[in-house]
C-alpha atoms as a PDB file:
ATOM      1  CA  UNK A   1      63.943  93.793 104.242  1.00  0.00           C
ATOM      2  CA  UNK A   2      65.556  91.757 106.884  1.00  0.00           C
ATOM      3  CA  UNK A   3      67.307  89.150 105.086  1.00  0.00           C
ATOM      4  CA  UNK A   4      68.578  92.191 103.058  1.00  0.00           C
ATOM      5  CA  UNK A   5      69.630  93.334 106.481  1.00  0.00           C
ATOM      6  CA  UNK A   6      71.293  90.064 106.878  1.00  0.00           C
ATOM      7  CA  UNK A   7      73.075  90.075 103.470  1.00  0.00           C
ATOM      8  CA  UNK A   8      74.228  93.711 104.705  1.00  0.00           C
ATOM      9  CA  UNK A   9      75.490  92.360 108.040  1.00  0.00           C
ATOM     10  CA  UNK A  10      77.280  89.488 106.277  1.00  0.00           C
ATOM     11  CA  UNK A  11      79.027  91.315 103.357  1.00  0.00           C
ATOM     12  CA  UNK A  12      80.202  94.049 106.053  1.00  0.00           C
ATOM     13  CA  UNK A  13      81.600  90.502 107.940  1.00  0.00           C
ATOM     14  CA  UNK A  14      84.251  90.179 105.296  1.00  0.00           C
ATOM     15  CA  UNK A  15      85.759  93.786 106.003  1.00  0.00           C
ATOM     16  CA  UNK A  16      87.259  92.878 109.621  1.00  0.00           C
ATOM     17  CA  UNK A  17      89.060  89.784 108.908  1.00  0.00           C
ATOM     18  CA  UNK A  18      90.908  91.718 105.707  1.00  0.00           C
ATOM     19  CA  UNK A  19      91.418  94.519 108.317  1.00  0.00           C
ATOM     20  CA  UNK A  20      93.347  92.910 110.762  1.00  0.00           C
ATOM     21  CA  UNK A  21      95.245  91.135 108.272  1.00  0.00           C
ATOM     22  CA  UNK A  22      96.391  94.186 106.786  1.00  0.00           C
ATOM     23  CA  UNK A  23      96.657  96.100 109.886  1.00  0.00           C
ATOM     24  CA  UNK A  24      99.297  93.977 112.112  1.00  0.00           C
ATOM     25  CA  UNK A  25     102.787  93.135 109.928  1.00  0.00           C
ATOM     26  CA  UNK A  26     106.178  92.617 110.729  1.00  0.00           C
ATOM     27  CA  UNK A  27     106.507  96.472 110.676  1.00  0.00           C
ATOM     28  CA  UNK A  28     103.594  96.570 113.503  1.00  0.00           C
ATOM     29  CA  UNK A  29     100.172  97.851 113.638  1.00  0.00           C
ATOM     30  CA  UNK A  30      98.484 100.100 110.935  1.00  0.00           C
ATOM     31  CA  UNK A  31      95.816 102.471 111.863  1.00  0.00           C
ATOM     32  CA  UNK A  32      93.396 102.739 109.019  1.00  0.00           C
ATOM     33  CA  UNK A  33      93.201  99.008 108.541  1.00  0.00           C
ATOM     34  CA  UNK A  34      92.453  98.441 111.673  1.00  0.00           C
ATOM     35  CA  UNK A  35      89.830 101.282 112.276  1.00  0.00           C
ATOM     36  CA  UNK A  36      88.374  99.784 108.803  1.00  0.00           C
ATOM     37  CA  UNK A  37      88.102  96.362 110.967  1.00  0.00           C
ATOM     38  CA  UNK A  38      86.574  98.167 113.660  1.00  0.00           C
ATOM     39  CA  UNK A  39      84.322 100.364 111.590  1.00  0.00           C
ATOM     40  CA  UNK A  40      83.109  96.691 109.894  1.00  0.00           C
ATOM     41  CA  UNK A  41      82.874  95.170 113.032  1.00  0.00           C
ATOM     42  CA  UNK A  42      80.015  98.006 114.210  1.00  0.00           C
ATOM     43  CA  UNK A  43      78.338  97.864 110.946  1.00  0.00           C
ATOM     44  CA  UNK A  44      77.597  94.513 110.765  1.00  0.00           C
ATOM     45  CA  UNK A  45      76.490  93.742 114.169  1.00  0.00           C
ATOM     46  CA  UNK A  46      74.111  96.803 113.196  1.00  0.00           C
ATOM     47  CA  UNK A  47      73.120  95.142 110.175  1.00  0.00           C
ATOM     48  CA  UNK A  48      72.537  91.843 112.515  1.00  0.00           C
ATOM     49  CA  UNK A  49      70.720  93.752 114.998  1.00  0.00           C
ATOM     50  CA  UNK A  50      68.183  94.581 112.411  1.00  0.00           C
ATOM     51  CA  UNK A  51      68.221  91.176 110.954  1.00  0.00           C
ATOM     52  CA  UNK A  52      67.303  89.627 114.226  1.00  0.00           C
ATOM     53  CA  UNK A  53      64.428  91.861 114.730  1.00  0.00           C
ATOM     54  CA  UNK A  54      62.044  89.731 112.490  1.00  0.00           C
ATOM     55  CA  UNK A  55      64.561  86.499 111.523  1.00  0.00           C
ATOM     56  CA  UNK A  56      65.121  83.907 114.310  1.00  0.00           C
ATOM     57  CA  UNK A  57      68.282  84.198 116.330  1.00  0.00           C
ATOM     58  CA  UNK A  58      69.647  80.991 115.625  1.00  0.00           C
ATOM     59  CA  UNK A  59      68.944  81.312 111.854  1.00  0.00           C
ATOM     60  CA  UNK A  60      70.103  85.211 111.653  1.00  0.00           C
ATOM     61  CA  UNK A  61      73.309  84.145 113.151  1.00  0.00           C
ATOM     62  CA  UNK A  62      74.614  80.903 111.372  1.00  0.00           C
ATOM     63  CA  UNK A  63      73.454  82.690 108.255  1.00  0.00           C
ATOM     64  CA  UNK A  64      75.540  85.826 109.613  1.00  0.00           C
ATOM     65  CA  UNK A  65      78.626  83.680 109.516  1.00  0.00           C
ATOM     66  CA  UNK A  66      78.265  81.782 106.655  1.00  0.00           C
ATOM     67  CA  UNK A  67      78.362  84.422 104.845  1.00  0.00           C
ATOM     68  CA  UNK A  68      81.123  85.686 106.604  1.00  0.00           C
ATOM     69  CA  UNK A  69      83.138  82.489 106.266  1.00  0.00           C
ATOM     70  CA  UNK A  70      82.485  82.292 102.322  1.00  0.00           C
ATOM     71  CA  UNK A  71      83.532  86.167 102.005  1.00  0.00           C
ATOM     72  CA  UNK A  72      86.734  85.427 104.018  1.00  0.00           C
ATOM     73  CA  UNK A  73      87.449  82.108 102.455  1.00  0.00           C
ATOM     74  CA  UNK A  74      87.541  83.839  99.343  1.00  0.00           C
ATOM     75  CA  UNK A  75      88.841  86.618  99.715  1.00  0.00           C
ATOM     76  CA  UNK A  76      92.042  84.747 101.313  1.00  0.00           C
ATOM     77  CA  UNK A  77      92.196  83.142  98.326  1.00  0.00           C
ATOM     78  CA  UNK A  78      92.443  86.432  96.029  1.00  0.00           C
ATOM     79  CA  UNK A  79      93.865  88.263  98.706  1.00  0.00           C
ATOM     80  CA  UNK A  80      96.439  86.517 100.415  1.00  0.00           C
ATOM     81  CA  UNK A  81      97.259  83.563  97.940  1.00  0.00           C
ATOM     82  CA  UNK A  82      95.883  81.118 100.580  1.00  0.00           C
ATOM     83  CA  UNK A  83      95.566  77.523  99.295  1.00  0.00           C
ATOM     84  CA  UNK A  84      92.766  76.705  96.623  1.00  0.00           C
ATOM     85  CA  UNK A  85      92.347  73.255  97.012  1.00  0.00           C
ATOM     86  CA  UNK A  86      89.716  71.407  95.951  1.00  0.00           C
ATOM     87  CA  UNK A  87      88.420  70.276  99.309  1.00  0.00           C
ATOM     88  CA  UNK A  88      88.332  73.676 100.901  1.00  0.00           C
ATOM     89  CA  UNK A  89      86.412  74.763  97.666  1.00  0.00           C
ATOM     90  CA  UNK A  90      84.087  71.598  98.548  1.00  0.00           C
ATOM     91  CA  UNK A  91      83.528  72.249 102.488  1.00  0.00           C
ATOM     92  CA  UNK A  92      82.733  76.209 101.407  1.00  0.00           C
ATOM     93  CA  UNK A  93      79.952  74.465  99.508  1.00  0.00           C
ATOM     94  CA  UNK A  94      78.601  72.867 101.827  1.00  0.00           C
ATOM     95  CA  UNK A  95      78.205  76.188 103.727  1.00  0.00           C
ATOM     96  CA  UNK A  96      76.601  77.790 100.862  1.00  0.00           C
ATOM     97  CA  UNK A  97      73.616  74.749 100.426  1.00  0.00           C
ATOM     98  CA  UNK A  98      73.154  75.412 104.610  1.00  0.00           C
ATOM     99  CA  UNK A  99      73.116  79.193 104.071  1.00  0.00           C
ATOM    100  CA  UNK A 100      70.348  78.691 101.436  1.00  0.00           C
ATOM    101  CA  UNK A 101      68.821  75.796 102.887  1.00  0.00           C
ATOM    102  CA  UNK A 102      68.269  78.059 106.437  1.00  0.00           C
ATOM    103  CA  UNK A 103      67.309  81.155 104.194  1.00  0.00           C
ATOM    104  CA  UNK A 104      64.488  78.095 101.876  1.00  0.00           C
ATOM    105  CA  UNK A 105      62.773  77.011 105.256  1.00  0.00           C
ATOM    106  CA  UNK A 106      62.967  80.351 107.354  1.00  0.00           C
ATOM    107  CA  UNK A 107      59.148  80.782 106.269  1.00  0.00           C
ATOM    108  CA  UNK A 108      60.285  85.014 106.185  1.00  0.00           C
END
């Protein structure tokens, strides 16, 4: 259950970056993207919080943002037609083999 916990806190990492994107424009601040950010924000340090109970610290948390990175990397991409190069797609892997590589020698 608490690398599901982790997942959880990790997914709910990729809803705060998208919120303050969307909620700060040209036309100023917006209130439900923002309190979407915020709302993401609390969830996943929840989600963390329950992680870290059983999971090491260290391990919990560079899994934490991995998966946070790879969710906003992406999503950029889809999102916000940021650049899909082949290098950034390359780096992003190497996140991915230390994501599973921490999760392979955790021992939970």
């Amino acid at each position: 259950m608490p690398w599901i916990y982790l997942l959880l806190a990790g997914l709910m990492e990729w809803g705060w970056p998208v919120g303050l994107k969307y909620g700060v424009d040209d036309k100023g601040y917006h209130f439900w993207p923002l309190a979407g950010a915020v709302l993401s924000m609390i969830f996943s340090g929840a989600f963390l919080l329950l992680a870290q109970r059983t999971i090491p610290m260290g391990t919990a948390y560079a899994v934490w943002t991995g998966i946070g990175a790879v969710g906003a990397f992406v999503l950029g991409i889809l999102l916000f037609k940021e650049p899909a190069e082949l290098m950034r797609f390359v780096f992003v892997g190497v996140i991915i083999v230390g994501i599973i590589g921490l999760k392979m020698s955790s021992g939970h």
